[in-house]
Protein backbone atom coordinates (compact mmCIF):
# COMPACT_ATOMS: atom_id res chain seq x y z
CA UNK A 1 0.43 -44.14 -31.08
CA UNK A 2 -2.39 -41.54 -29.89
CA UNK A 3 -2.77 -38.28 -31.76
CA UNK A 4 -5.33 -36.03 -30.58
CA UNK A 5 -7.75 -35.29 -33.24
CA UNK A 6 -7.91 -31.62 -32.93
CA UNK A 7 -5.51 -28.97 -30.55
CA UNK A 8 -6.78 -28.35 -27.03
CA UNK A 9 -7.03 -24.10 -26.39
CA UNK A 10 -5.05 -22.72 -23.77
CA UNK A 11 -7.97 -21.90 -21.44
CA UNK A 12 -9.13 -25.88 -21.66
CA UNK A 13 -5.23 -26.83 -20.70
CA UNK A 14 -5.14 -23.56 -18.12
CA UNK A 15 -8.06 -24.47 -16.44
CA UNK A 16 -7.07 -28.19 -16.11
CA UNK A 17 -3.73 -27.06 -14.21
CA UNK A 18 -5.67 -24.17 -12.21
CA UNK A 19 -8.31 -26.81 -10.82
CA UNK A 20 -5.43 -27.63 -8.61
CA UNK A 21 -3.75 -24.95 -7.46
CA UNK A 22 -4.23 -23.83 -4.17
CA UNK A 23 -2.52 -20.40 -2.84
CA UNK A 24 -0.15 -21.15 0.56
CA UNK A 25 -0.13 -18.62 3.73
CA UNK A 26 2.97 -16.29 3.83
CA UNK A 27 5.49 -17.48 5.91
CA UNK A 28 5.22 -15.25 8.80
CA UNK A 29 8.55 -14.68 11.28
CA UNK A 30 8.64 -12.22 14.21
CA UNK A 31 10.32 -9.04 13.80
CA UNK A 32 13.56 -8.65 16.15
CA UNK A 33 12.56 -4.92 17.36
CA UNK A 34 9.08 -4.92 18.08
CA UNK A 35 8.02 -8.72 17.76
CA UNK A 36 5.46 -8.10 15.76
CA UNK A 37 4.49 -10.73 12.56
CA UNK A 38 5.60 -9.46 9.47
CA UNK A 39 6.70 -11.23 5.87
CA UNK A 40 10.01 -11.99 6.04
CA UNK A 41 12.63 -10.21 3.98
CA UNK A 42 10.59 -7.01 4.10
CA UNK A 43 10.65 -3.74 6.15
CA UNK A 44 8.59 -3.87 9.27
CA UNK A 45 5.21 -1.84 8.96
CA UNK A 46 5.77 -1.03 12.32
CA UNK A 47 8.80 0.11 13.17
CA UNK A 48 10.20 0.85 10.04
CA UNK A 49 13.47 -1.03 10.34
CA UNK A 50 15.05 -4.25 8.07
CA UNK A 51 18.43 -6.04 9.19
CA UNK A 52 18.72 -3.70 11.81
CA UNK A 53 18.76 -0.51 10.25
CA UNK A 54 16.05 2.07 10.04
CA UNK A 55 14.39 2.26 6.22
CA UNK A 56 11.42 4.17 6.93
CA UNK A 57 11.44 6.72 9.68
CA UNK A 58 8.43 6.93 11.80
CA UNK A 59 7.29 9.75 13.33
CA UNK A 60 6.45 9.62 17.29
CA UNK A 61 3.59 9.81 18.68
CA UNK A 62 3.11 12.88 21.63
């Protein structure tokens, strides 16, 4: 059976995994107020409002 003759670091074994790891988009949806792209499950940036209900009030613009 095969026993490695000495222990590998963690960097060596890190950087083994981390050659292949490649970082997705962010799953954009459409927000239901003001159809604008945000992340989903968060507050809208833009009109301040998640499941329907206002979280962040914005102030209006004269």
């Amino acid at each position: 059976m095969a026993v490695p003759k000495n222990k590998i670091s963690k960097s060596k074994s890190s950087s083994r995994c981390a050659a292949n790891f490649k970082v997705g988009t962010p799953n954009l949806v459409n927000c239901p107020r003001c159809r604008k792209l945000i992340k989903s499950h968060q507050v809208c940036p833009n009109c301040g409002y998640y499941d329907g209900e206002l979280i962040i009030p914005q102030e209006e613009e004269k």
